[in-house]
C-alpha atoms as a PDB file:
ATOM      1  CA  UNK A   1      -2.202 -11.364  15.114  1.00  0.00           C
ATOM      2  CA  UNK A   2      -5.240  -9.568  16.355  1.00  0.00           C
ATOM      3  CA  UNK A   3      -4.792  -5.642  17.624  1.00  0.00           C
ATOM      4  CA  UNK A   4      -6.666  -4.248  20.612  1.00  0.00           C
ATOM      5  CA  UNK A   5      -5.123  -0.806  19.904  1.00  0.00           C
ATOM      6  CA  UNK A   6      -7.415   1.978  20.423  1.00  0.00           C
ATOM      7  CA  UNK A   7      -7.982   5.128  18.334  1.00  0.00           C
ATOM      8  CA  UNK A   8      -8.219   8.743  19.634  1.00  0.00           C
ATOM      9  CA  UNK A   9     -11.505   8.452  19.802  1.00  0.00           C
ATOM     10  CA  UNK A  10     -11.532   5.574  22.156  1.00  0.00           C
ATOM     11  CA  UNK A  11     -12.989   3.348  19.859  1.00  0.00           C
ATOM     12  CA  UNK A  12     -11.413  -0.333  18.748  1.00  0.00           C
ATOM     13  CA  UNK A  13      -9.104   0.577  15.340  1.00  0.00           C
ATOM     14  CA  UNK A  14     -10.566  -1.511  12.847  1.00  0.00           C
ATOM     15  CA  UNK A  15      -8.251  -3.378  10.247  1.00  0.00           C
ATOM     16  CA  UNK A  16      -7.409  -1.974   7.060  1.00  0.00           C
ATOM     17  CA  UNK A  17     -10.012  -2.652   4.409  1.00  0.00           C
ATOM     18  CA  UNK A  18      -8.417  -3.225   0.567  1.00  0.00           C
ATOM     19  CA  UNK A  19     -11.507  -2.992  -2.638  1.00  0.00           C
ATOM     20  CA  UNK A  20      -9.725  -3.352  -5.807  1.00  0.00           C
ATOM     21  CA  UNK A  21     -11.095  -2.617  -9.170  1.00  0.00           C
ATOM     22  CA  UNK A  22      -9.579  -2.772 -12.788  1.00  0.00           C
ATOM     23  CA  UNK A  23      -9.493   0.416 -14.814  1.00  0.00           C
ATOM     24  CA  UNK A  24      -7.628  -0.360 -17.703  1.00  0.00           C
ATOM     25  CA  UNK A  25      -6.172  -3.644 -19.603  1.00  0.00           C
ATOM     26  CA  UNK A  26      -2.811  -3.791 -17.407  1.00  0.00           C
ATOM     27  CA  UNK A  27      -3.459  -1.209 -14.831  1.00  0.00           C
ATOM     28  CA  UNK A  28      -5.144  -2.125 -11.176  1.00  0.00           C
ATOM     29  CA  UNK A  29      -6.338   0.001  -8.542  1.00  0.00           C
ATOM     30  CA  UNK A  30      -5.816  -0.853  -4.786  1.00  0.00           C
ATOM     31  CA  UNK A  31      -7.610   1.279  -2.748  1.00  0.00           C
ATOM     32  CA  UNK A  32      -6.462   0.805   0.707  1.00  0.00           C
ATOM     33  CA  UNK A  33      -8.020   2.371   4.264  1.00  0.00           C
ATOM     34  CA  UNK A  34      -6.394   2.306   7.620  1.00  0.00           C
ATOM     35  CA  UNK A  35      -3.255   1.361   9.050  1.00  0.00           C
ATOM     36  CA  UNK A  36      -0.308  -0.450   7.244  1.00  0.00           C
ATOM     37  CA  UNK A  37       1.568  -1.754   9.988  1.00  0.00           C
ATOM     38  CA  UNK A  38       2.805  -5.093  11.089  1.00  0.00           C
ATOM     39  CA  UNK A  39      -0.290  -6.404  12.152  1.00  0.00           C
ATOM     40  CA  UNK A  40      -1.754  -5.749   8.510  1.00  0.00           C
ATOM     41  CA  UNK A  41       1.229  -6.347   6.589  1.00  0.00           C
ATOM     42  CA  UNK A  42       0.335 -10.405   5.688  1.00  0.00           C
ATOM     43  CA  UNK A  43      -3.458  -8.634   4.483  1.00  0.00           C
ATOM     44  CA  UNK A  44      -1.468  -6.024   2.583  1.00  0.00           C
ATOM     45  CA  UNK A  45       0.725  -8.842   0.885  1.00  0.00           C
ATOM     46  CA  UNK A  46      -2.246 -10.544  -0.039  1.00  0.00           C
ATOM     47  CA  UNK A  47      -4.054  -8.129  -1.927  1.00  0.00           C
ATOM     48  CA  UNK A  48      -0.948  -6.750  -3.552  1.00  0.00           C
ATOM     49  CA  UNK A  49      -0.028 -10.229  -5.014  1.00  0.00           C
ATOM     50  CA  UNK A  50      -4.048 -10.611  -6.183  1.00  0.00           C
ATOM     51  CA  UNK A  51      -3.246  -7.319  -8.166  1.00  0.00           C
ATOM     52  CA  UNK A  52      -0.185  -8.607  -9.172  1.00  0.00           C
ATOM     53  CA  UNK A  53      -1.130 -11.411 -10.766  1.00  0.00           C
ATOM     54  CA  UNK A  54      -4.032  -8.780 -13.057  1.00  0.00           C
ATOM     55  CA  UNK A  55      -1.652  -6.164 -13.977  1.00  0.00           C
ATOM     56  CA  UNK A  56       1.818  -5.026 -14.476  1.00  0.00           C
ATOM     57  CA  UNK A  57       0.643  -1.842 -13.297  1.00  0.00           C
ATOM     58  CA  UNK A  58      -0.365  -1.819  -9.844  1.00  0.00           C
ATOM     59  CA  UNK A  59      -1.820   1.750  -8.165  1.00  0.00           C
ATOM     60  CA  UNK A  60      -2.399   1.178  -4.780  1.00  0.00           C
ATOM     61  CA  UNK A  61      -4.736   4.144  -3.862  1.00  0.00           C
ATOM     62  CA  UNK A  62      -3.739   5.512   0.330  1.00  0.00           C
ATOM     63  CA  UNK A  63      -6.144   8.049  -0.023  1.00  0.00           C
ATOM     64  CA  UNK A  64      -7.397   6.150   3.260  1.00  0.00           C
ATOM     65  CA  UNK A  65      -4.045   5.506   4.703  1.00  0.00           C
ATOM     66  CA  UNK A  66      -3.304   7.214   8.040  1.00  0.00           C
ATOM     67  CA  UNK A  67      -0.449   5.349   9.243  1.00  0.00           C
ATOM     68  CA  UNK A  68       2.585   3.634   7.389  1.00  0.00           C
ATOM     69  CA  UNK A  69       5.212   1.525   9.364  1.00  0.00           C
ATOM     70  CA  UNK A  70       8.390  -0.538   8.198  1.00  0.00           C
ATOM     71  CA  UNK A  71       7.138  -4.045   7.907  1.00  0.00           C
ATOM     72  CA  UNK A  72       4.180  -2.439   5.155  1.00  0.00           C
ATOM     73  CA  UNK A  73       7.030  -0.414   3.255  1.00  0.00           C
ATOM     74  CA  UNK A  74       9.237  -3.572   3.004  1.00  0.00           C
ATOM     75  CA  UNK A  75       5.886  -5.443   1.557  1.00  0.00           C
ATOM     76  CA  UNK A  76       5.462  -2.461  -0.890  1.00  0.00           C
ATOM     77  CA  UNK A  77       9.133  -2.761  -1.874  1.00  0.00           C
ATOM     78  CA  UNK A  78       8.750  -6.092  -2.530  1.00  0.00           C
ATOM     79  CA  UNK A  79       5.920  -6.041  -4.818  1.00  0.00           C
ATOM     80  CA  UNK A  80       7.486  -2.856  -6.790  1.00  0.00           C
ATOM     81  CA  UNK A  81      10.832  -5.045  -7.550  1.00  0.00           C
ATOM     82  CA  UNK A  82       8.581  -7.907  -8.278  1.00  0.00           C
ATOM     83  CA  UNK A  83       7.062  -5.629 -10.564  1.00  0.00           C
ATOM     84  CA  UNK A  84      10.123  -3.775 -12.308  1.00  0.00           C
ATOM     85  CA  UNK A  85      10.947  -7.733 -12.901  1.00  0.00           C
ATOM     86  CA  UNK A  86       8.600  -7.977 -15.347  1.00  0.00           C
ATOM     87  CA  UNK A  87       8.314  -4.849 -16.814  1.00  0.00           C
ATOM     88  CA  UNK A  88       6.118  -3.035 -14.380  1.00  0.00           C
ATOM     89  CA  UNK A  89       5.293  -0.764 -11.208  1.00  0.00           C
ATOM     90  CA  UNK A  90       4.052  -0.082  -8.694  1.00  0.00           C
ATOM     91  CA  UNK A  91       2.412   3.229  -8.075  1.00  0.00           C
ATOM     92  CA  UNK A  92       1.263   5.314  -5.240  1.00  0.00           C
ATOM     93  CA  UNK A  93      -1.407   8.068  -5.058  1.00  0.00           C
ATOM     94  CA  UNK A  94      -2.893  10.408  -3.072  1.00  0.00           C
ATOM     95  CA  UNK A  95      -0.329   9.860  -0.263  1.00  0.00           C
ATOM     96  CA  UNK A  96      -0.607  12.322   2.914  1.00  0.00           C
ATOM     97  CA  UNK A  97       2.352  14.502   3.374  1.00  0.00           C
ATOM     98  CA  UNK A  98       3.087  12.402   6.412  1.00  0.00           C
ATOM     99  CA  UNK A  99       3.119   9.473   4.392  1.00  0.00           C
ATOM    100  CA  UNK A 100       5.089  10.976   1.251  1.00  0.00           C
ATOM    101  CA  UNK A 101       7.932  12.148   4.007  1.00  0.00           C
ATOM    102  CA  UNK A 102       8.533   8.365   4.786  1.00  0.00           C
ATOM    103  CA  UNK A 103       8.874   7.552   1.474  1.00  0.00           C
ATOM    104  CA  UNK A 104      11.362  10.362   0.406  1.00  0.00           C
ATOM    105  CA  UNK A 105      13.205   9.707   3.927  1.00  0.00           C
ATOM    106  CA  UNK A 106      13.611   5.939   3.242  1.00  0.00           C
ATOM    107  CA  UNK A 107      14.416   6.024  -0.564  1.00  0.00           C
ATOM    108  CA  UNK A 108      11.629   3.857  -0.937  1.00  0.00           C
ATOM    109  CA  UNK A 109      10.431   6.622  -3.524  1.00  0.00           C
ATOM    110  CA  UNK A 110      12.671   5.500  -6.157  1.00  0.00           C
ATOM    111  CA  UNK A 111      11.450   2.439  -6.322  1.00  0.00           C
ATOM    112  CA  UNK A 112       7.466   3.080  -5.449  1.00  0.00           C
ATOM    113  CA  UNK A 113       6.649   5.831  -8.240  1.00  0.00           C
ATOM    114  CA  UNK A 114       4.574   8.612  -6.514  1.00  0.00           C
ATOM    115  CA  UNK A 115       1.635  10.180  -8.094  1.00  0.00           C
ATOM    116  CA  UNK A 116       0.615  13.687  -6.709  1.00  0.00           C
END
């Protein structure tokens, strides 16, 4: 589904952009940059099943993350029970406030462990 939302700015929001890199044996780093809504949650699924299927440790990195809706936390849940399944996690850092509240308000942060 394409988005012709519109930032602040007035300028076209650009989809989320996901680079992932390895930094140790069973650990994987997501970084992730823009939105996680509906309209990004099949690209979010995607690269969190790529990561998946390298590590039993997944960090997905929101350093870049400025907006988190439903649809991406029940992808996120999904992938951190897929996870615990096996014997791993999934992780996330450097979470806005903003973002952290949604997690503590939706008891997702039991499941997703939160790094500071």
């Amino acid at each position: 589904m394409g988005s012709d939302k519109q930032q602040p700015t007035g300028e076209p929001e650009r989809p989320p952009r996901f680079d992932q890199q390895r930094v140790e044996e069973k650990v994987t780093v997501l970084q992730v940059e823009g939105e996680l809504d509906i309209g990004s949650a099949d690209a979010l699924r995607t690269a969190l099943d790529a990561a998946e299927a390298q590590a039993d440790i997944v960090r997905l990195d929101a350093t870049g993350v400025q907006f988190l809706d439903s649809t991406a936390l029940g992808v996120m849940l999904a992938s951190a029970q897929r996870l615990a399944a096996r014997g791993g996690r999934l992780e996330l850092m450097n979470a806005s406030p903003a973002v952290r509240r949604i997690l503590d308000m939706t008891l997702i942060a039991r499941t997703v462990h939160l790094i500071p």
